[in-house]
C-alpha atoms as a PDB file:
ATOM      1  CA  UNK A   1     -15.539  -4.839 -15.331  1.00  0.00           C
ATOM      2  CA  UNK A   2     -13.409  -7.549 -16.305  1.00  0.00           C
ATOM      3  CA  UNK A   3     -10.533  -6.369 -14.234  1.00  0.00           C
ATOM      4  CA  UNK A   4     -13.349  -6.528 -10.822  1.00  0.00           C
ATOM      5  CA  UNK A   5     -14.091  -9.764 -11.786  1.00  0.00           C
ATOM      6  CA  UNK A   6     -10.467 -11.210 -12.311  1.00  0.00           C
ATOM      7  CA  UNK A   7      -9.593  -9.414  -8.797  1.00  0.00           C
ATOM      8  CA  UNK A   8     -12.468 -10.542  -7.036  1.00  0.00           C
ATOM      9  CA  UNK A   9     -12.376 -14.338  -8.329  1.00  0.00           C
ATOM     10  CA  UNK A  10      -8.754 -14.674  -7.492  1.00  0.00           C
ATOM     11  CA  UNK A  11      -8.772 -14.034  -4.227  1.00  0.00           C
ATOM     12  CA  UNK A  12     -12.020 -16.170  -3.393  1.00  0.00           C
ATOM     13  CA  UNK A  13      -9.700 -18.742  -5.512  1.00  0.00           C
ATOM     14  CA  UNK A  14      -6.746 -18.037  -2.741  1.00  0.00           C
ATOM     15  CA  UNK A  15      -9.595 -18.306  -0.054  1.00  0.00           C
ATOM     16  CA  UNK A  16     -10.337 -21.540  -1.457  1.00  0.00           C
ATOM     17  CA  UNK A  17      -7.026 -22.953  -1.812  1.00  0.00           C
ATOM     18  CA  UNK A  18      -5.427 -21.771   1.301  1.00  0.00           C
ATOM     19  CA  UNK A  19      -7.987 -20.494   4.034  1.00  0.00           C
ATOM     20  CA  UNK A  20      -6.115 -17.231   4.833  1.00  0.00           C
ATOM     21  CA  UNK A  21      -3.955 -16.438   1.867  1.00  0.00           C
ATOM     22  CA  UNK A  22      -1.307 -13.281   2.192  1.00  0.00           C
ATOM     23  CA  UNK A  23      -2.872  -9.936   1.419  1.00  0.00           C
ATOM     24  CA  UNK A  24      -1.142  -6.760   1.469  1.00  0.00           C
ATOM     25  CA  UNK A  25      -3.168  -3.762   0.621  1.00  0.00           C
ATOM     26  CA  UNK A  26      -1.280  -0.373  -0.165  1.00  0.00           C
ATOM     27  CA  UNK A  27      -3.110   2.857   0.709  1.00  0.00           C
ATOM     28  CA  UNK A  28      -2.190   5.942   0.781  1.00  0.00           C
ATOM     29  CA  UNK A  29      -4.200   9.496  -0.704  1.00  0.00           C
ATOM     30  CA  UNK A  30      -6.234   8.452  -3.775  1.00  0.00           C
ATOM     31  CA  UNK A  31      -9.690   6.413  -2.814  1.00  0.00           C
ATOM     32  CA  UNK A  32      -9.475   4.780  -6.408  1.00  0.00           C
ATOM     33  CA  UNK A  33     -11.786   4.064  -8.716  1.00  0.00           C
ATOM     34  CA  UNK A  34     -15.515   3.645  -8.230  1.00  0.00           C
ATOM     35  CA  UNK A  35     -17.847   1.584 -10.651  1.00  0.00           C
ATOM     36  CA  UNK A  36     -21.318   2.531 -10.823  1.00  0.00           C
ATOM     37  CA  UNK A  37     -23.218  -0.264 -10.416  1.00  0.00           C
ATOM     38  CA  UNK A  38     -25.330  -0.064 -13.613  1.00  0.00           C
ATOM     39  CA  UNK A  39     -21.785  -0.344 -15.391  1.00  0.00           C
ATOM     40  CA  UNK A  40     -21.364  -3.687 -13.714  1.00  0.00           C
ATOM     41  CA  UNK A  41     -22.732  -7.099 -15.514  1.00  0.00           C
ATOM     42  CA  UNK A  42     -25.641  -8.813 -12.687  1.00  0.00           C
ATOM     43  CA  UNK A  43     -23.559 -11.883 -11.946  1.00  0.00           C
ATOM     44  CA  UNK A  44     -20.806  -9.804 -10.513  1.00  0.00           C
ATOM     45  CA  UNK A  45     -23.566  -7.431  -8.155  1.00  0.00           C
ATOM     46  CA  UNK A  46     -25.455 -10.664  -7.338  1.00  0.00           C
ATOM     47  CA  UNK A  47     -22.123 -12.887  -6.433  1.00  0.00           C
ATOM     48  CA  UNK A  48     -21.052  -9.667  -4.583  1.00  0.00           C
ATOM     49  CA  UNK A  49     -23.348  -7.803  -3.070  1.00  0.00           C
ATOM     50  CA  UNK A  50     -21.431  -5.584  -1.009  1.00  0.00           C
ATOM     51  CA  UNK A  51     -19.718  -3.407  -4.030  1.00  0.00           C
ATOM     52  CA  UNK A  52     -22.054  -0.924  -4.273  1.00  0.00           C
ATOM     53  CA  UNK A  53     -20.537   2.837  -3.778  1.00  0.00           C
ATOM     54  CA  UNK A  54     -16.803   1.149  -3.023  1.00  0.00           C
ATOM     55  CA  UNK A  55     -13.452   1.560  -5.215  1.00  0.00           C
ATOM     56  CA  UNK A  56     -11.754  -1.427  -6.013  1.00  0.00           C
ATOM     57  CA  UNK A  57      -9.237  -0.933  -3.545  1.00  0.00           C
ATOM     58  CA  UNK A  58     -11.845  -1.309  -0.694  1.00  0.00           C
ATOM     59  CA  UNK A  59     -13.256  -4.274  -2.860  1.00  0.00           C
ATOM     60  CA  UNK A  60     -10.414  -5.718  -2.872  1.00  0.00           C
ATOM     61  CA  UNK A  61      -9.558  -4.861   0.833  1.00  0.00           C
ATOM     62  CA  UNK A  62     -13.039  -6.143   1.736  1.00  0.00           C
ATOM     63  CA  UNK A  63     -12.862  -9.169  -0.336  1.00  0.00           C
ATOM     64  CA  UNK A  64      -9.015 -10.514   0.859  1.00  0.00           C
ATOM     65  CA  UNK A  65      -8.813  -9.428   4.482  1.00  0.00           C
ATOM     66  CA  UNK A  66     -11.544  -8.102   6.501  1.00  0.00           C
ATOM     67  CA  UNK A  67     -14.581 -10.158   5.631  1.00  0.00           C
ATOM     68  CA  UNK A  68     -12.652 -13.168   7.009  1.00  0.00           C
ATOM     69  CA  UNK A  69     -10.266 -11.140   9.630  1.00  0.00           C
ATOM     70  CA  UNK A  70      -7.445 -12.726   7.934  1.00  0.00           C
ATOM     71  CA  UNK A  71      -4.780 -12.585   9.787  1.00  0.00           C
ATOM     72  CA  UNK A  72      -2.012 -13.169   6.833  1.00  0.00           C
ATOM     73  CA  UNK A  73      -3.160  -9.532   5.596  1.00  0.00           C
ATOM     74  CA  UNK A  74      -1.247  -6.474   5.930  1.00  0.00           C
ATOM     75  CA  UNK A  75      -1.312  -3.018   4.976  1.00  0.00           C
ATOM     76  CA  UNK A  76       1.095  -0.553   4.407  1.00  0.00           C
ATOM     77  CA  UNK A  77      -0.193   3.184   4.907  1.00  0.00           C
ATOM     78  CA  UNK A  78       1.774   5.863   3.578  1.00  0.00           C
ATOM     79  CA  UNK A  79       1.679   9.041   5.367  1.00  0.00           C
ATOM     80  CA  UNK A  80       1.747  11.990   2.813  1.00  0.00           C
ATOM     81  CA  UNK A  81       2.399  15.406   4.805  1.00  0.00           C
ATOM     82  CA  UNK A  82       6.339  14.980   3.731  1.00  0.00           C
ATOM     83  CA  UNK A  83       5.322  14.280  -0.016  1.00  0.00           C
ATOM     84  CA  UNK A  84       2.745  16.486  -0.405  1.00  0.00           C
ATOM     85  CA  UNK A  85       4.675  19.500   1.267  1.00  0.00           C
ATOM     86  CA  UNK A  86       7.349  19.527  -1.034  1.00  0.00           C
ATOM     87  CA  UNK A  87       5.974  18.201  -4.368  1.00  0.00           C
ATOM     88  CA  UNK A  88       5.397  20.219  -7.370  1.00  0.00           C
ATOM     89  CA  UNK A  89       1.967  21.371  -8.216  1.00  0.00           C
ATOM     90  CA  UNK A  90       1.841  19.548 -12.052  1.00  0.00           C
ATOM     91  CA  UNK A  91       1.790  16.054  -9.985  1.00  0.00           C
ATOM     92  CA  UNK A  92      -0.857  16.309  -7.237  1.00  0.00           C
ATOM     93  CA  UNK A  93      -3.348  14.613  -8.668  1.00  0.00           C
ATOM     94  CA  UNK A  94      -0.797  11.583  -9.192  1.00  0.00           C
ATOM     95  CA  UNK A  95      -1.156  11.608  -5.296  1.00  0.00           C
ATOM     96  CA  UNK A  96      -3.801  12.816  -4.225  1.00  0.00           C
ATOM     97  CA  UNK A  97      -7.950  12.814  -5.300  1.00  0.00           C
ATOM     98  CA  UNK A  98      -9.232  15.622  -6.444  1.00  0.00           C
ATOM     99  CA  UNK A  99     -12.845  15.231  -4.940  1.00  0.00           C
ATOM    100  CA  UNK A 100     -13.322  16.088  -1.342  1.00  0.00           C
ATOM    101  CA  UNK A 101     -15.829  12.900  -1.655  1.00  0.00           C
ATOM    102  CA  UNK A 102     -12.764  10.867  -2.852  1.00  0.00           C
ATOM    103  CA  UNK A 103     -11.030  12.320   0.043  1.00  0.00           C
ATOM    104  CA  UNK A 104     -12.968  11.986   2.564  1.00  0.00           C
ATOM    105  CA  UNK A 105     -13.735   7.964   1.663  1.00  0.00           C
ATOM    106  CA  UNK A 106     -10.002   7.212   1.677  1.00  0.00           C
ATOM    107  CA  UNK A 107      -9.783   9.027   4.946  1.00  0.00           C
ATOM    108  CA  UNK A 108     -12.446   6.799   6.201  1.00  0.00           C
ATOM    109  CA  UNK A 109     -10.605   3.526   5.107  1.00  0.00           C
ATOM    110  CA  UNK A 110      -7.861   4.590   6.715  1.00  0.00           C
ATOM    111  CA  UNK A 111      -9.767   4.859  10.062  1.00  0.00           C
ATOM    112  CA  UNK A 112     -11.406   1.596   9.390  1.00  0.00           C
ATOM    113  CA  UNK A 113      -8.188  -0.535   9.356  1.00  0.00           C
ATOM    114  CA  UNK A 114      -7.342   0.563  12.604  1.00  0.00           C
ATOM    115  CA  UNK A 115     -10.467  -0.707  14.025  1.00  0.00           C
ATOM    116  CA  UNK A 116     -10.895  -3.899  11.673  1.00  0.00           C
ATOM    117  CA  UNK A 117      -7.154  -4.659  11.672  1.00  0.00           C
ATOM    118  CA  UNK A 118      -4.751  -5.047  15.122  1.00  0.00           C
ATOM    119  CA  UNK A 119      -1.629  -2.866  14.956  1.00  0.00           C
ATOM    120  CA  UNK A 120       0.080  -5.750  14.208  1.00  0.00           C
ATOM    121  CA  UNK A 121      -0.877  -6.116  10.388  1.00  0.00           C
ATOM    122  CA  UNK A 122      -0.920  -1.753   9.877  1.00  0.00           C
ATOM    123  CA  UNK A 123       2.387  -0.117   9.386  1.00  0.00           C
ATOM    124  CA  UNK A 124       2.817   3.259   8.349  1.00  0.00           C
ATOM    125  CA  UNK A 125       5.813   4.576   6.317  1.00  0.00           C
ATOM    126  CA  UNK A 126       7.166   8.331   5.331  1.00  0.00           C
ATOM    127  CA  UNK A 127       8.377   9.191   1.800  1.00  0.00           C
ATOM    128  CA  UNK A 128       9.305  12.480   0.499  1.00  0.00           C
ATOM    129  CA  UNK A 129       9.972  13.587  -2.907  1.00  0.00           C
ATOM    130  CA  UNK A 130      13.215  14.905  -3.312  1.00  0.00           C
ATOM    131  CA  UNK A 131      13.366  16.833  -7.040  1.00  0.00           C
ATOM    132  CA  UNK A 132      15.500  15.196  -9.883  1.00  0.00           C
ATOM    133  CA  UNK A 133      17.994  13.063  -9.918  1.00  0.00           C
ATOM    134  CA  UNK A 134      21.572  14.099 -11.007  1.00  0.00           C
ATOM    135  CA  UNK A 135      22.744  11.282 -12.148  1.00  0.00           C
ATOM    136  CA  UNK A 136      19.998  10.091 -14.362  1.00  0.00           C
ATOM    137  CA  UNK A 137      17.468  13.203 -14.938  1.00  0.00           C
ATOM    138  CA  UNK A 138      14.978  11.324 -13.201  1.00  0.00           C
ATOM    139  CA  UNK A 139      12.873  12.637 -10.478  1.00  0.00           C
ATOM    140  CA  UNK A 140      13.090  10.691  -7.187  1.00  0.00           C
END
């Protein structure tokens, strides 16, 4: 709880201080975690009342960009078919949520930004993962 609260408070201290501060939110398979709200102290579902049933991701998302249509925010969406194609089985749920409710939620958000954001602040980007590395035995 003390990690919502130091996310949340920051950026309404960035609000304060500059209006429209720079956001850039990174999304790409995983929905992230989701409080339940009896695990969170009152002043935090009181101050904000919108957190119910949302990760922290969309908390912060909410919170820094689209309650105020700032225009400094950006997002970067990865697109996973490459990834996901050719990764090995052992890290899938590194990328990837296990729970079709999970899934279905980030799939959402994604849909959202397009329709909350203009183009202009949503760019998409390809990765793949390509095995180890020779030259230091790391994977890549």
């Amino acid at each position: 709880t003390s990690t919502i609260l130091a996310c949340l408070e920051e950026l309404d201290r960035c609000l304060e201080d500059n209006g429209q501060p720079f956001f850039i939110g990174l999304i790409s398979d995983k929905y992230g975690w989701v409080p339940k709200l009896n695990d969170l102290p009152k002043h935090i579902t009181e101050t904000y009342r919108w957190i119910d049933g949302a990760s922290i991701t969309l908390m912060e998302f909410i919170h820094g960009a689209f309650r105020r249509n700032n225009p400094n925010a950006f997002f970067l969406i990865r697109k996973s078919e490459n990834l996901l194609t050719n990764l090995p089985e052992k890290y899938n749920d590194k990328f990837r949520d296990k729970d079709e409710l999970s899934q279905k939620q980030v799939k959402e958000l994604k849909s959202q930004l397009s329709e909350i954001m203009s183009p202009e602040q949503i760019f998409s980007y390809d990765c793949s993962y390509n095995g180890l590395d020779s030259s230091t035995g790391r994977e890549r």
